[in-house]
C-alpha atoms as a PDB file:
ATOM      1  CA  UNK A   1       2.976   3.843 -16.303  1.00  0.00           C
ATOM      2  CA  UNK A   2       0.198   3.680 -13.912  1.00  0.00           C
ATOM      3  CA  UNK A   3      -1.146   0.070 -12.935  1.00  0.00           C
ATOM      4  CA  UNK A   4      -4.358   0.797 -10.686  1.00  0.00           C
ATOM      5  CA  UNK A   5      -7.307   3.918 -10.631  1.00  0.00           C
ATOM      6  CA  UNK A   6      -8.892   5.693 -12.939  1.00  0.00           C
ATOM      7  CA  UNK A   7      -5.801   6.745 -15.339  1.00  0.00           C
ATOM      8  CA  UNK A   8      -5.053   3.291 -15.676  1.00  0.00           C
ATOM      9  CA  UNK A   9      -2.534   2.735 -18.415  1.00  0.00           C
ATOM     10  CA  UNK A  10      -1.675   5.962 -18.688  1.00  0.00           C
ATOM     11  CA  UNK A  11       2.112   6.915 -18.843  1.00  0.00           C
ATOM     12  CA  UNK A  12       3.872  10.403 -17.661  1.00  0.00           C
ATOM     13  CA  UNK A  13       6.860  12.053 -16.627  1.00  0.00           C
ATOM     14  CA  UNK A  14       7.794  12.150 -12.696  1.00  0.00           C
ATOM     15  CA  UNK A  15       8.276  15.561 -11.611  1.00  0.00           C
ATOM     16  CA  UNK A  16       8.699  14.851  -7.436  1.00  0.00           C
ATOM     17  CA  UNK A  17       8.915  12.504  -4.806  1.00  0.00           C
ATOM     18  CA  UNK A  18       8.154  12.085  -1.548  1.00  0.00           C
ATOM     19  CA  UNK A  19       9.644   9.099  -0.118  1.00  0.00           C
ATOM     20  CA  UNK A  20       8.575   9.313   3.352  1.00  0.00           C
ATOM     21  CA  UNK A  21       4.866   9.134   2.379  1.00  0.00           C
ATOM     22  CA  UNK A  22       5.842   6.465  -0.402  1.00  0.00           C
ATOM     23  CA  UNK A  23       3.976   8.909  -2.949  1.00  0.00           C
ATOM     24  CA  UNK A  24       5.471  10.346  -6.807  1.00  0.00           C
ATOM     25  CA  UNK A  25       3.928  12.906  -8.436  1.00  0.00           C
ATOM     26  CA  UNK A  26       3.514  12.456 -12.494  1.00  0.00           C
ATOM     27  CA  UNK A  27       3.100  15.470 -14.824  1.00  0.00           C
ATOM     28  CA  UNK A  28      -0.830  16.089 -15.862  1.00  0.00           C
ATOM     29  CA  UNK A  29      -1.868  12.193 -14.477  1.00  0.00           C
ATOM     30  CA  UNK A  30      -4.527  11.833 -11.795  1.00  0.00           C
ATOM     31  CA  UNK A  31      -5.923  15.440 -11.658  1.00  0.00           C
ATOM     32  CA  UNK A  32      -8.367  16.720  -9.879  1.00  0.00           C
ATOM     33  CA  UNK A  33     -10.552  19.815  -9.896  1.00  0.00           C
ATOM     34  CA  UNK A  34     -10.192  22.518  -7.341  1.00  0.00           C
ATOM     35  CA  UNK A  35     -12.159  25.476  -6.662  1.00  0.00           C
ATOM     36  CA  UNK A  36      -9.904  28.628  -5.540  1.00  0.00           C
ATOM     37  CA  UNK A  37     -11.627  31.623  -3.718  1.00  0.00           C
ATOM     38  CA  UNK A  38     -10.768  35.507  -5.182  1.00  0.00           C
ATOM     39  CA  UNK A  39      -7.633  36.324  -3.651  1.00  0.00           C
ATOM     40  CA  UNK A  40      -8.198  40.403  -4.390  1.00  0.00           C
ATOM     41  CA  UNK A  41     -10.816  42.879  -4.245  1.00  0.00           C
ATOM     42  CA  UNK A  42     -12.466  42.586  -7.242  1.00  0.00           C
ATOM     43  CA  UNK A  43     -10.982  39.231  -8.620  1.00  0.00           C
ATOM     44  CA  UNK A  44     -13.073  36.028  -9.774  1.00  0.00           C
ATOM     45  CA  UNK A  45     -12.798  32.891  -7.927  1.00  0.00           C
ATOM     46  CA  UNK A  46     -11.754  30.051 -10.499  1.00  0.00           C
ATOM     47  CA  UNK A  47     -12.098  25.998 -10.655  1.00  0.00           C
ATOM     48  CA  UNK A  48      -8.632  24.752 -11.478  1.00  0.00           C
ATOM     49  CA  UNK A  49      -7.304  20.893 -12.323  1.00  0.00           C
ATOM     50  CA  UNK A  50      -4.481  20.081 -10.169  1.00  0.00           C
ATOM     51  CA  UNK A  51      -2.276  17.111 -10.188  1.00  0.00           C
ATOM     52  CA  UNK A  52      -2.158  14.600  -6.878  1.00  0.00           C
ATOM     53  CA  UNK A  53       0.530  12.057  -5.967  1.00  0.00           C
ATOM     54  CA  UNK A  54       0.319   8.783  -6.501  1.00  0.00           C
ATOM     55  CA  UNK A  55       1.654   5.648  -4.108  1.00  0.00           C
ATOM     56  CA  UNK A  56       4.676   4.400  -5.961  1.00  0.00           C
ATOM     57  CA  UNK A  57       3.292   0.842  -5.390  1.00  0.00           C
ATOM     58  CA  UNK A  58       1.020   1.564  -8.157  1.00  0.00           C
ATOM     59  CA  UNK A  59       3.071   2.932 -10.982  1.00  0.00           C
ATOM     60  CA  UNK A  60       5.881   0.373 -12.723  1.00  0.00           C
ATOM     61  CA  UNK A  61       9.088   1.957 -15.030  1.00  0.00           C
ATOM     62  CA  UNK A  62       9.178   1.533 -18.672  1.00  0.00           C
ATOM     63  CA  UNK A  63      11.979  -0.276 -19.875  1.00  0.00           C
ATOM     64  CA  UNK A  64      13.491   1.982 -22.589  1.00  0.00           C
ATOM     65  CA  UNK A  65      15.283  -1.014 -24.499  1.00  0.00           C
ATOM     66  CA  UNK A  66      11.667  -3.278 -24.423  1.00  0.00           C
ATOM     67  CA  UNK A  67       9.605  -0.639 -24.094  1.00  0.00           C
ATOM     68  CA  UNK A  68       7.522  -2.389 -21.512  1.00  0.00           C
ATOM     69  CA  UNK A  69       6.159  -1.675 -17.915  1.00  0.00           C
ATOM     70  CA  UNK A  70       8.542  -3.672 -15.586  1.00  0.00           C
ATOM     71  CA  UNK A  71       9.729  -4.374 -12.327  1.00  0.00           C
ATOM     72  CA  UNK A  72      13.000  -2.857 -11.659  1.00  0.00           C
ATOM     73  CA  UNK A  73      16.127  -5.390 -10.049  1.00  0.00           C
ATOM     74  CA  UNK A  74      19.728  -4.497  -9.072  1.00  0.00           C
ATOM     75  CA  UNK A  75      22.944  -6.083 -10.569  1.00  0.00           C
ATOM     76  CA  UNK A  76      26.309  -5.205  -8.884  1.00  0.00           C
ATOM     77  CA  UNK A  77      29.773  -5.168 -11.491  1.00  0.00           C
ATOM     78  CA  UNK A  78      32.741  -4.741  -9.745  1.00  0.00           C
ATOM     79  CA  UNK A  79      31.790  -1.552  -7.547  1.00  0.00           C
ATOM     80  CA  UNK A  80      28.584   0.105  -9.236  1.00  0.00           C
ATOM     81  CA  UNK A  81      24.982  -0.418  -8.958  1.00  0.00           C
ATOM     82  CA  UNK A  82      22.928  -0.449 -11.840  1.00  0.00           C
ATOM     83  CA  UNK A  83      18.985  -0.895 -12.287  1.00  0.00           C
ATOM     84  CA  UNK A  84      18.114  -4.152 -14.617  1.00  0.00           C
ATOM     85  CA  UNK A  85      15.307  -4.530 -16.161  1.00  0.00           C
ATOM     86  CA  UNK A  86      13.229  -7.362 -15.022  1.00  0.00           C
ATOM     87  CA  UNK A  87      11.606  -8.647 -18.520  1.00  0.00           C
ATOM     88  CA  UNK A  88      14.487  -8.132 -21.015  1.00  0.00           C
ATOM     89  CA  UNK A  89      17.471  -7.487 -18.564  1.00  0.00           C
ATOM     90  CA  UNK A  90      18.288  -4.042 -19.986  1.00  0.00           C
ATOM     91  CA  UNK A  91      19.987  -1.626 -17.899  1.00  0.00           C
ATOM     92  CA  UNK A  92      17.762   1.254 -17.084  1.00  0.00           C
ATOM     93  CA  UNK A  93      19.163   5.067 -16.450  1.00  0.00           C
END
């Protein structure tokens, strides 16, 4: 779910990410119009909506057992790692 900018409370799937410019990029969220020039003889230059990444500081997960935007903690059992839920304590996937 996104917290901050114009598609504020908006939810989507993330399709990429690009950690070394801290930046996700969510499926048909935050688009943006582009105008693209003929490419052949002959062929009509278009304006096309295109989606842009994100900073990751602005999104939170949705718990699937609360169904809530949360912040995401770590609880270590035995030897594995699993994401926790921060309102409800649910594991997340």
């Amino acid at each position: 779910m996104i917290m901050k900018g114009k598609d504020r409370g908006k939810s989507g799937k993330i399709t990429s990410v690009n950690p070394e410019k801290s930046r996700v990029l969510i499926h048909g969220l935050n688009q943006v119009k582009k105008s693209v020039r003929p490419q052949k003889q002959g062929e009509k230059g278009q304006i096309i909506s295109i989606s842009l990444p994100i900073s990751w500081n602005n999104i939170k997960v949705i718990c699937p057992s609360c169904a809530k935007p949360s912040r995401i903690g770590y609880s270590i059992t035995g030897d594995k790692k699993t994401r926790v839920c921060k309102k409800c304590k649910g594991t997340l996937s």
